[in-house]
PDB file of N, CA and C in Angstrom:
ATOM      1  N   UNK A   1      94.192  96.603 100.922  1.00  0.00           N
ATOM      2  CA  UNK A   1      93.658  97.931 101.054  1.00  0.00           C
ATOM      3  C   UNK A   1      92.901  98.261  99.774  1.00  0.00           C
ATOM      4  N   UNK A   2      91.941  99.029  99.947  1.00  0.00           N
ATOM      5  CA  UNK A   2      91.116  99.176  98.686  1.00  0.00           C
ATOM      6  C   UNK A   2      91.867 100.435  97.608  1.00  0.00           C
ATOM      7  N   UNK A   3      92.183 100.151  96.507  1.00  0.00           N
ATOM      8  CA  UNK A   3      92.550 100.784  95.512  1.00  0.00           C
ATOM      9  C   UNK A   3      92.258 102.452  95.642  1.00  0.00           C
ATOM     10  N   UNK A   4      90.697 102.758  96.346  1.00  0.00           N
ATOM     11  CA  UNK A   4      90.616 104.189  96.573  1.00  0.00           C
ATOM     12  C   UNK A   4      91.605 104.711  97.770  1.00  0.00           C
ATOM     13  N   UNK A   5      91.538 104.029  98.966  1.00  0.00           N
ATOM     14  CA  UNK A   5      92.511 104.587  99.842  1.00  0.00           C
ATOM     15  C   UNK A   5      93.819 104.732  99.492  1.00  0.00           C
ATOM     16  N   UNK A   6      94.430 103.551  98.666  1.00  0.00           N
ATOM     17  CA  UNK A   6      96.071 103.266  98.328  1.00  0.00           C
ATOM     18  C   UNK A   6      96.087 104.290  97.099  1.00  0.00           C
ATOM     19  N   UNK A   7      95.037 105.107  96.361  1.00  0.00           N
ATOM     20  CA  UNK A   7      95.457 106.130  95.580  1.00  0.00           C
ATOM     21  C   UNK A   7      95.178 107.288  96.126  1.00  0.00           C
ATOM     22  N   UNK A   8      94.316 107.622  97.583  1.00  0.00           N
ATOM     23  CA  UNK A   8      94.276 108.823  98.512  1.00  0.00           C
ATOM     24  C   UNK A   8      95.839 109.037  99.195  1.00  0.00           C
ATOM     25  N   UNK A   9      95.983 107.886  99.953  1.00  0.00           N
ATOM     26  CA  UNK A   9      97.608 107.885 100.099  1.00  0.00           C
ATOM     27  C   UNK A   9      98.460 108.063  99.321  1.00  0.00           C
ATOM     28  N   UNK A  10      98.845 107.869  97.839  1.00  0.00           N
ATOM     29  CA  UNK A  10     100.090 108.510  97.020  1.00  0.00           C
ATOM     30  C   UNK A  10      99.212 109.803  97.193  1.00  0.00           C
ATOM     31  N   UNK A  11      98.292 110.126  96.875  1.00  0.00           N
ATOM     32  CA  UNK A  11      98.066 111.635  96.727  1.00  0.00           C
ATOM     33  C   UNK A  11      98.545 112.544  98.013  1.00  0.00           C
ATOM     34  N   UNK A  12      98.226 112.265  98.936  1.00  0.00           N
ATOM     35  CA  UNK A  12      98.327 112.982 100.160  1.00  0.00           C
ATOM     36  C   UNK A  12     100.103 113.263 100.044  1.00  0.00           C
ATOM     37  N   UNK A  13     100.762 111.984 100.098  1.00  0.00           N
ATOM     38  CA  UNK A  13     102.022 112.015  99.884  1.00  0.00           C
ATOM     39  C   UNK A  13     102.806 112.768  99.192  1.00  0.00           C
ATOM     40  N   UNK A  14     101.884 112.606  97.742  1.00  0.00           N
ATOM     41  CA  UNK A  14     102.862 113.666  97.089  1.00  0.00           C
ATOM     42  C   UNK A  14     102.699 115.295  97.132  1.00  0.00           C
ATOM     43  N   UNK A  15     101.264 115.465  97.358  1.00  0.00           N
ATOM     44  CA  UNK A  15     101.173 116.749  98.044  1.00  0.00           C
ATOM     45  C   UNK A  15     101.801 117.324  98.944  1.00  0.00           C
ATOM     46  N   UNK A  16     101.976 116.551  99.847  1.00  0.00           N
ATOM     47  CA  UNK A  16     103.318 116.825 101.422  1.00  0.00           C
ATOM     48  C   UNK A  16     104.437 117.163 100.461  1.00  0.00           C
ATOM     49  N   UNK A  17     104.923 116.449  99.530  1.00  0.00           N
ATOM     50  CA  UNK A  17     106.078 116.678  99.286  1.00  0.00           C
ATOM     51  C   UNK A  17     106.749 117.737  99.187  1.00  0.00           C
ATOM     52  N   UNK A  18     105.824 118.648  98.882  1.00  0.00           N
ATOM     53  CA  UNK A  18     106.436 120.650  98.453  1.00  0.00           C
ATOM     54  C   UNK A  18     106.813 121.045  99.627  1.00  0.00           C
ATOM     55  N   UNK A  19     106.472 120.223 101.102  1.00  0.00           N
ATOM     56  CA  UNK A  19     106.843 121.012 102.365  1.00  0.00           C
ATOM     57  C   UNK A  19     108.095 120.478 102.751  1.00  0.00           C
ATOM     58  N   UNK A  20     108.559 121.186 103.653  1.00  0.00           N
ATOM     59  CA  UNK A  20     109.629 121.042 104.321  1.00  0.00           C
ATOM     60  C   UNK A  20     109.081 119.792 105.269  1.00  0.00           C
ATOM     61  N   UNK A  21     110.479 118.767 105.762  1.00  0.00           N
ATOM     62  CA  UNK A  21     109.732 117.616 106.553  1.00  0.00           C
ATOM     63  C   UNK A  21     109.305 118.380 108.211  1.00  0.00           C
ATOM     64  N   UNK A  22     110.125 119.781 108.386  1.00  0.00           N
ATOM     65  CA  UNK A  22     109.968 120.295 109.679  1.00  0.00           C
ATOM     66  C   UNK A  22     108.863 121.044 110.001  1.00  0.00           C
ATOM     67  N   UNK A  23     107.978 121.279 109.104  1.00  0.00           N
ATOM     68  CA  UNK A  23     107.050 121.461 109.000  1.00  0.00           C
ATOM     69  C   UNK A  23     105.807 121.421 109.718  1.00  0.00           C
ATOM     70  N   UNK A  24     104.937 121.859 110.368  1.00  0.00           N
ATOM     71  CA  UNK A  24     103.572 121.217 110.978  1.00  0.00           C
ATOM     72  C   UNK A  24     102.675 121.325 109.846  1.00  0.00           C
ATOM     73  N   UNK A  25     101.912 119.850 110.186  1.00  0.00           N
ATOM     74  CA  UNK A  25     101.410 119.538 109.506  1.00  0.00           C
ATOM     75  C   UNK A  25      99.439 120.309 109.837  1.00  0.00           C
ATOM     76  N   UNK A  26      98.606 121.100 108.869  1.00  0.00           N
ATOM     77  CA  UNK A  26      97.908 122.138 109.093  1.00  0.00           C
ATOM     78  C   UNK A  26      96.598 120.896 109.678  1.00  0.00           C
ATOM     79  N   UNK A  27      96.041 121.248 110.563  1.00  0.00           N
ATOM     80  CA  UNK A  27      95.192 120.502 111.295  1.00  0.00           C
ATOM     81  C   UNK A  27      93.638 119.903 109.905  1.00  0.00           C
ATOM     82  N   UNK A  28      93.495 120.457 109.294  1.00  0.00           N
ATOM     83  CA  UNK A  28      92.722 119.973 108.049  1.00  0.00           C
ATOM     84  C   UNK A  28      93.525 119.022 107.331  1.00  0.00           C
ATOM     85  N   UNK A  29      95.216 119.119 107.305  1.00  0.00           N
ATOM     86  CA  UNK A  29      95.613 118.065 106.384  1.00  0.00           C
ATOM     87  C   UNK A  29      95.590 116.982 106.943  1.00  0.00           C
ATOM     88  N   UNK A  30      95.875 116.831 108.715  1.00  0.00           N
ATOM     89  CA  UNK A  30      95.866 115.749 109.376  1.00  0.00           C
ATOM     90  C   UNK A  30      94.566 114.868 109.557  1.00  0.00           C
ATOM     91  N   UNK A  31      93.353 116.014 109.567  1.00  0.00           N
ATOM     92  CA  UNK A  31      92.423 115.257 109.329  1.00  0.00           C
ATOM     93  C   UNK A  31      91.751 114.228 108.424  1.00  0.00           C
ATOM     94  N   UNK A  32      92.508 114.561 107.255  1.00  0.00           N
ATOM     95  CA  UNK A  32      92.465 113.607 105.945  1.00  0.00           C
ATOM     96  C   UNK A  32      93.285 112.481 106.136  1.00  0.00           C
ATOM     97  N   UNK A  33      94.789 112.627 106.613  1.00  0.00           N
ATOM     98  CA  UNK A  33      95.755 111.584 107.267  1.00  0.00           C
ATOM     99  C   UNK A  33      94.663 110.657 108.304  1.00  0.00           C
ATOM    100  N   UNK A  34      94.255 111.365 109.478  1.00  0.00           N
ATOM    101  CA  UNK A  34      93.310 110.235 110.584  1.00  0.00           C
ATOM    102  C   UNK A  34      92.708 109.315 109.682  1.00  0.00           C
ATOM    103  N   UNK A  35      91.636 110.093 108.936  1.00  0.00           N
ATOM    104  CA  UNK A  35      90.712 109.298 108.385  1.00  0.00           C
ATOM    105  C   UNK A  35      91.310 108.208 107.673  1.00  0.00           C
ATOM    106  N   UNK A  36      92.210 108.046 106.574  1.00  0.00           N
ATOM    107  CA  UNK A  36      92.902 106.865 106.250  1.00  0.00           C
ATOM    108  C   UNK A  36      93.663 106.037 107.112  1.00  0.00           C
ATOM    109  N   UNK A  37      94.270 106.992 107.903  1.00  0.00           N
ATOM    110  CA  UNK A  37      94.859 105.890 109.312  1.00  0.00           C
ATOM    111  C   UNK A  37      93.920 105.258 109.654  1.00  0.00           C
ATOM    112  N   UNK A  38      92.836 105.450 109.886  1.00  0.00           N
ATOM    113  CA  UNK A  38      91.606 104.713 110.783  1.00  0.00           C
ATOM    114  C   UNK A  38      91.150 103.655 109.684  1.00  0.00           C
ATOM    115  N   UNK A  39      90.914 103.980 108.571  1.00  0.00           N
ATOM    116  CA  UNK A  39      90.734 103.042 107.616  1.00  0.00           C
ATOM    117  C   UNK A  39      91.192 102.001 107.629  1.00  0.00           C
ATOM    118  N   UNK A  40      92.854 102.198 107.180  1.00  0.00           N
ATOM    119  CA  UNK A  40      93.936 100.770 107.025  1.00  0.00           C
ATOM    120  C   UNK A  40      94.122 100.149 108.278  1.00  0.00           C
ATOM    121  N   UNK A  41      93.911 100.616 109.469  1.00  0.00           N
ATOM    122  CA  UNK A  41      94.097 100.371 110.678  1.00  0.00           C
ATOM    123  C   UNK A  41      92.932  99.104 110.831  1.00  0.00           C
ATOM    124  N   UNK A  42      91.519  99.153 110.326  1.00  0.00           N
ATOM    125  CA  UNK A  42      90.622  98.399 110.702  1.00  0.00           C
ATOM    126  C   UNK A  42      91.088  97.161 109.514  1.00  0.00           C
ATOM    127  N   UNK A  43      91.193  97.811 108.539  1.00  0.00           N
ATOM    128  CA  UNK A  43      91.598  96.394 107.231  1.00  0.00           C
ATOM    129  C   UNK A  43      92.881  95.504 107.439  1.00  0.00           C
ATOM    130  N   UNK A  44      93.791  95.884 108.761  1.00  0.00           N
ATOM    131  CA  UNK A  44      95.452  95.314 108.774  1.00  0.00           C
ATOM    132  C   UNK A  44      95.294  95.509 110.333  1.00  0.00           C
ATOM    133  N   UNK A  45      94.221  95.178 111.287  1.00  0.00           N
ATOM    134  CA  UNK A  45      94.496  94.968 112.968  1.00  0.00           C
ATOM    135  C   UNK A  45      95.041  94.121 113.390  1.00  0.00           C
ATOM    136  N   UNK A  46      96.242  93.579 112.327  1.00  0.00           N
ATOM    137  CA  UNK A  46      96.846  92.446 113.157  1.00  0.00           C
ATOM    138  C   UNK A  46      98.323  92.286 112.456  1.00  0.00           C
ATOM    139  N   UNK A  47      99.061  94.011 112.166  1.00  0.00           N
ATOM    140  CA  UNK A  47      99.716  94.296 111.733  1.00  0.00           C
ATOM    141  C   UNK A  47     100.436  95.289 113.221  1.00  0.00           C
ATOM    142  N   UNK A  48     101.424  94.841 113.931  1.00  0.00           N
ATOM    143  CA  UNK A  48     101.515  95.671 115.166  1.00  0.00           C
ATOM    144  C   UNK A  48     102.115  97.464 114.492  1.00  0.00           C
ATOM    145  N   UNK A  49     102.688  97.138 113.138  1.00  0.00           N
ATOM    146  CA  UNK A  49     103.560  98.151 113.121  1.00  0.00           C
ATOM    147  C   UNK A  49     102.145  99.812 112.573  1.00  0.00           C
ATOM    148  N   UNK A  50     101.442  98.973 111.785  1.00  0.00           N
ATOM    149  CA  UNK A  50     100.305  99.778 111.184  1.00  0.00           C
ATOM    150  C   UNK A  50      99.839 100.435 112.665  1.00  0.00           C
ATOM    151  N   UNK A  51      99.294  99.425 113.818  1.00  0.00           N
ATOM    152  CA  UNK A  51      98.749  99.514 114.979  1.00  0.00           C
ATOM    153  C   UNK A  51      99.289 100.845 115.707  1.00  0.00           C
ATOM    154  N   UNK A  52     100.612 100.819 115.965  1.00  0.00           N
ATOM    155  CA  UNK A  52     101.361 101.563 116.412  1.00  0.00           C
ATOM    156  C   UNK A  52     101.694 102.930 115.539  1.00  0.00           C
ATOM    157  N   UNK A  53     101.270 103.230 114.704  1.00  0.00           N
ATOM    158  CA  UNK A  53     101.038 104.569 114.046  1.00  0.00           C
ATOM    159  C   UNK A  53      99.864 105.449 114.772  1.00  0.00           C
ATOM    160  N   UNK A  54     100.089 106.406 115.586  1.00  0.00           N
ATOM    161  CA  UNK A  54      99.093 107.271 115.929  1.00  0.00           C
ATOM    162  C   UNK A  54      98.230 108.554 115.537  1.00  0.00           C
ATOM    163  N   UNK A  55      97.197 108.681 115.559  1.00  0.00           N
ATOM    164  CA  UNK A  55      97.068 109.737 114.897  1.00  0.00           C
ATOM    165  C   UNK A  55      97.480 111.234 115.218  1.00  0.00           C
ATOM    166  N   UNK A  56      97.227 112.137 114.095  1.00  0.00           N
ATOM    167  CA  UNK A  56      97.423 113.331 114.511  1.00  0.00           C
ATOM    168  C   UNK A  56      96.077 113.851 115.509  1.00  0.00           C
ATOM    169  N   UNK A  57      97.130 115.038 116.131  1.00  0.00           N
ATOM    170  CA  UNK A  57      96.483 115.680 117.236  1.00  0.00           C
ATOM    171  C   UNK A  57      96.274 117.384 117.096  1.00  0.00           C
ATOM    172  N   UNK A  58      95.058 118.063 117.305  1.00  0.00           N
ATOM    173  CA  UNK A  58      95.131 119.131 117.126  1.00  0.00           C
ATOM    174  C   UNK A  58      96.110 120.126 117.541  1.00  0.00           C
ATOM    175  N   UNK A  59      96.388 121.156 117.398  1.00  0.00           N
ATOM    176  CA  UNK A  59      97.760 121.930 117.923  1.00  0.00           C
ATOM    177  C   UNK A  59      97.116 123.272 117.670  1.00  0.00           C
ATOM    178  N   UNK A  60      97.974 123.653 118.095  1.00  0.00           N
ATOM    179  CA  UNK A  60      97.806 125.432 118.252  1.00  0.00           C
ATOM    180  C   UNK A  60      97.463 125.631 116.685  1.00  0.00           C
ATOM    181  N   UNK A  61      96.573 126.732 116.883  1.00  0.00           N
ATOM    182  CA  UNK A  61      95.486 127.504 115.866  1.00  0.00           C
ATOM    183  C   UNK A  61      95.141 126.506 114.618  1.00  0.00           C
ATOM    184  N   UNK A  62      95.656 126.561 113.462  1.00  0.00           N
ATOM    185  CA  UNK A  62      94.924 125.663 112.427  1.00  0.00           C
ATOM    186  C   UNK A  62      96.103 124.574 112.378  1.00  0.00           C
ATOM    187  N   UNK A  63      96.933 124.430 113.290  1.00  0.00           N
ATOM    188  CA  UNK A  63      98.365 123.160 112.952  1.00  0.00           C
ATOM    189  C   UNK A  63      97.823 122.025 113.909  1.00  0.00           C
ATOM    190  N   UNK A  64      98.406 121.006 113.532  1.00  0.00           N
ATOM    191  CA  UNK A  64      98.278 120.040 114.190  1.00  0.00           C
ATOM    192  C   UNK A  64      99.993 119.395 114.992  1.00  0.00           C
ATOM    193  N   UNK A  65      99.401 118.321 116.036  1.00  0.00           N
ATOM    194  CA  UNK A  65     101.051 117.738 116.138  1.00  0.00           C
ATOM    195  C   UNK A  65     101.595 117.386 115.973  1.00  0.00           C
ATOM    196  N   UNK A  66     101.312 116.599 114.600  1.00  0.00           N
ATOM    197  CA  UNK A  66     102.618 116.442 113.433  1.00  0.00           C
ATOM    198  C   UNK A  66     103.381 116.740 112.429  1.00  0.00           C
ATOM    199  N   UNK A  67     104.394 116.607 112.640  1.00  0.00           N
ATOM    200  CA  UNK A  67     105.250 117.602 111.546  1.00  0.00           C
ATOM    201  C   UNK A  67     104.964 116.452 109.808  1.00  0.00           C
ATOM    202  N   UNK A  68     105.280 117.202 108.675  1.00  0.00           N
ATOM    203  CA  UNK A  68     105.289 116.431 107.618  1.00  0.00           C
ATOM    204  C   UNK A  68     105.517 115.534 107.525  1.00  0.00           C
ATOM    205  N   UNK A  69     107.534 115.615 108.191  1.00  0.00           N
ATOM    206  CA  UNK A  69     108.381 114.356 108.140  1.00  0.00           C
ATOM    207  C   UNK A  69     107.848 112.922 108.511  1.00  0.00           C
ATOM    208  N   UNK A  70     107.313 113.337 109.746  1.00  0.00           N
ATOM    209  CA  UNK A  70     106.225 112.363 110.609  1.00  0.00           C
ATOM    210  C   UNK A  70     105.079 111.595 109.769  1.00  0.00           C
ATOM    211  N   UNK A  71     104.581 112.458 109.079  1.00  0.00           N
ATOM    212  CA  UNK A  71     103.375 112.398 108.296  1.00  0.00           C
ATOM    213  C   UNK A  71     103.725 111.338 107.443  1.00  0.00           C
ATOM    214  N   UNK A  72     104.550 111.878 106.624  1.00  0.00           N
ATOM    215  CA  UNK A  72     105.139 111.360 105.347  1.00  0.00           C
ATOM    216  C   UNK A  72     106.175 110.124 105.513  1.00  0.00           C
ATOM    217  N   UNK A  73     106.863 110.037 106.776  1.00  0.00           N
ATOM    218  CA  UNK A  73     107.017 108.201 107.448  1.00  0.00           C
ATOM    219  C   UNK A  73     105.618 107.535 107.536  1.00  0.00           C
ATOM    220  N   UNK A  74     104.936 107.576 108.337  1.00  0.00           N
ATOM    221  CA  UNK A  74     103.729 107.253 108.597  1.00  0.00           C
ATOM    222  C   UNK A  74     102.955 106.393 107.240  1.00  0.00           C
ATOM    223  N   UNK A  75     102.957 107.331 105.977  1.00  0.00           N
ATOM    224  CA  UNK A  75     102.014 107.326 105.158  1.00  0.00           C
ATOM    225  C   UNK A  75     103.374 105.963 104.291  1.00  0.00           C
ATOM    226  N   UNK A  76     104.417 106.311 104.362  1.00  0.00           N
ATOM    227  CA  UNK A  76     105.421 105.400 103.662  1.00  0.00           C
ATOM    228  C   UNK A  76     104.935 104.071 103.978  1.00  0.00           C
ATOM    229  N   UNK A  77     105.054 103.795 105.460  1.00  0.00           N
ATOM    230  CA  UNK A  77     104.763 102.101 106.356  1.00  0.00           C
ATOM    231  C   UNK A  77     103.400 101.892 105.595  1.00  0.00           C
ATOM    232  N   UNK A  78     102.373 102.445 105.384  1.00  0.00           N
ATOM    233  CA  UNK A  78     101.224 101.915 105.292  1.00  0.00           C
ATOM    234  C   UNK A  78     101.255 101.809 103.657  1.00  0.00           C
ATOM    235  N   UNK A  79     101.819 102.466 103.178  1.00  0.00           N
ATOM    236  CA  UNK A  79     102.034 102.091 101.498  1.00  0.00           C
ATOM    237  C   UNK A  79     102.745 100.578 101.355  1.00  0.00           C
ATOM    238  N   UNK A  80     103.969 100.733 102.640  1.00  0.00           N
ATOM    239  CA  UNK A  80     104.345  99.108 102.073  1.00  0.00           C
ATOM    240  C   UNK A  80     103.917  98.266 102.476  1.00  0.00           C
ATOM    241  N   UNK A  81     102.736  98.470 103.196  1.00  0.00           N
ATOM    242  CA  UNK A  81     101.828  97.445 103.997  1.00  0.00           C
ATOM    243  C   UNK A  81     101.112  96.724 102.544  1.00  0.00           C
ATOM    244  N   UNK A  82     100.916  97.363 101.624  1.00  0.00           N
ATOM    245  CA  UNK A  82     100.173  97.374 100.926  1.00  0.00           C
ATOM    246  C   UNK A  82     100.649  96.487  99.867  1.00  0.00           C
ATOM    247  N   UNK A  83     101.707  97.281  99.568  1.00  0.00           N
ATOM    248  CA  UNK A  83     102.726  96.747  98.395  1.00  0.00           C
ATOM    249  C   UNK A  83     103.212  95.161  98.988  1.00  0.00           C
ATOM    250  N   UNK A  84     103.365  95.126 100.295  1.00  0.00           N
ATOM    251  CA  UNK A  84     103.488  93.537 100.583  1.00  0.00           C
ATOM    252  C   UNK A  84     102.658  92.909 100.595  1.00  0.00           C
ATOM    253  N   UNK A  85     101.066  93.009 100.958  1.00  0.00           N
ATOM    254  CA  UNK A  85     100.030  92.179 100.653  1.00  0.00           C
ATOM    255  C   UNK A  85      99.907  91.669  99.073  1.00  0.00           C
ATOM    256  N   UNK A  86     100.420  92.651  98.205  1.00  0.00           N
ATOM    257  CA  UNK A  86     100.069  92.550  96.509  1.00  0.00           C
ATOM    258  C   UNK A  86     100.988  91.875  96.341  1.00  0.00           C
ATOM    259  N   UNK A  87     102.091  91.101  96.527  1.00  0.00           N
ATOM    260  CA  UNK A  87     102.863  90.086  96.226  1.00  0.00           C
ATOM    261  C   UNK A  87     103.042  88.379  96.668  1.00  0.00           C
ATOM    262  N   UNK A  88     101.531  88.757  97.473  1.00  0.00           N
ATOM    263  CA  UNK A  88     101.350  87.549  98.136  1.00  0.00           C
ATOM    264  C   UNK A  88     100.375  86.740  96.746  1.00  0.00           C
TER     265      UNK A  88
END
């Protein structure tokens, strides 16, 4: 993964962190989440577990349909996607 995405991801991450995991996640933050999902998704298509991460979905007024907790699993798998390629 390229060094800019794998330092967009700790960021995003640790930003989530101030929320509660029950949280919905605000439809602008998810949109920043897609866009890196879609990213690592094209650089690791032969990773089923990356594959199987879906994106967020719009939701009522500015939320989307994922909660933090969700978010912030999500963003974990694709960090150690990462962290296991760098030990190869």
């Amino acid at each position: 993964m390229a060094a800019d995405t794998y330092s967009r991801l700790q960021a995003l991450d640790k930003s989530l962190s101030d929320f509660k995991a029950t949280d919905s996640a605000s439809w602008a933050t998810a949109k920043i989440f897609n866009a890196l999902l879609e990213a690592f998704q094209r650089e690791h298509s032969g990773d089923a577990i990356v594959q199987a991460i879906e994106p967020a979905r719009e939701g009522g007024g500015h939320a989307s349909s994922m909660n933090i907790g969700t978010m912030r699993a999500a963003i974990g798998q694709l960090l150690a996607v990462d962290a296991d390629s760098s030990l190869i």
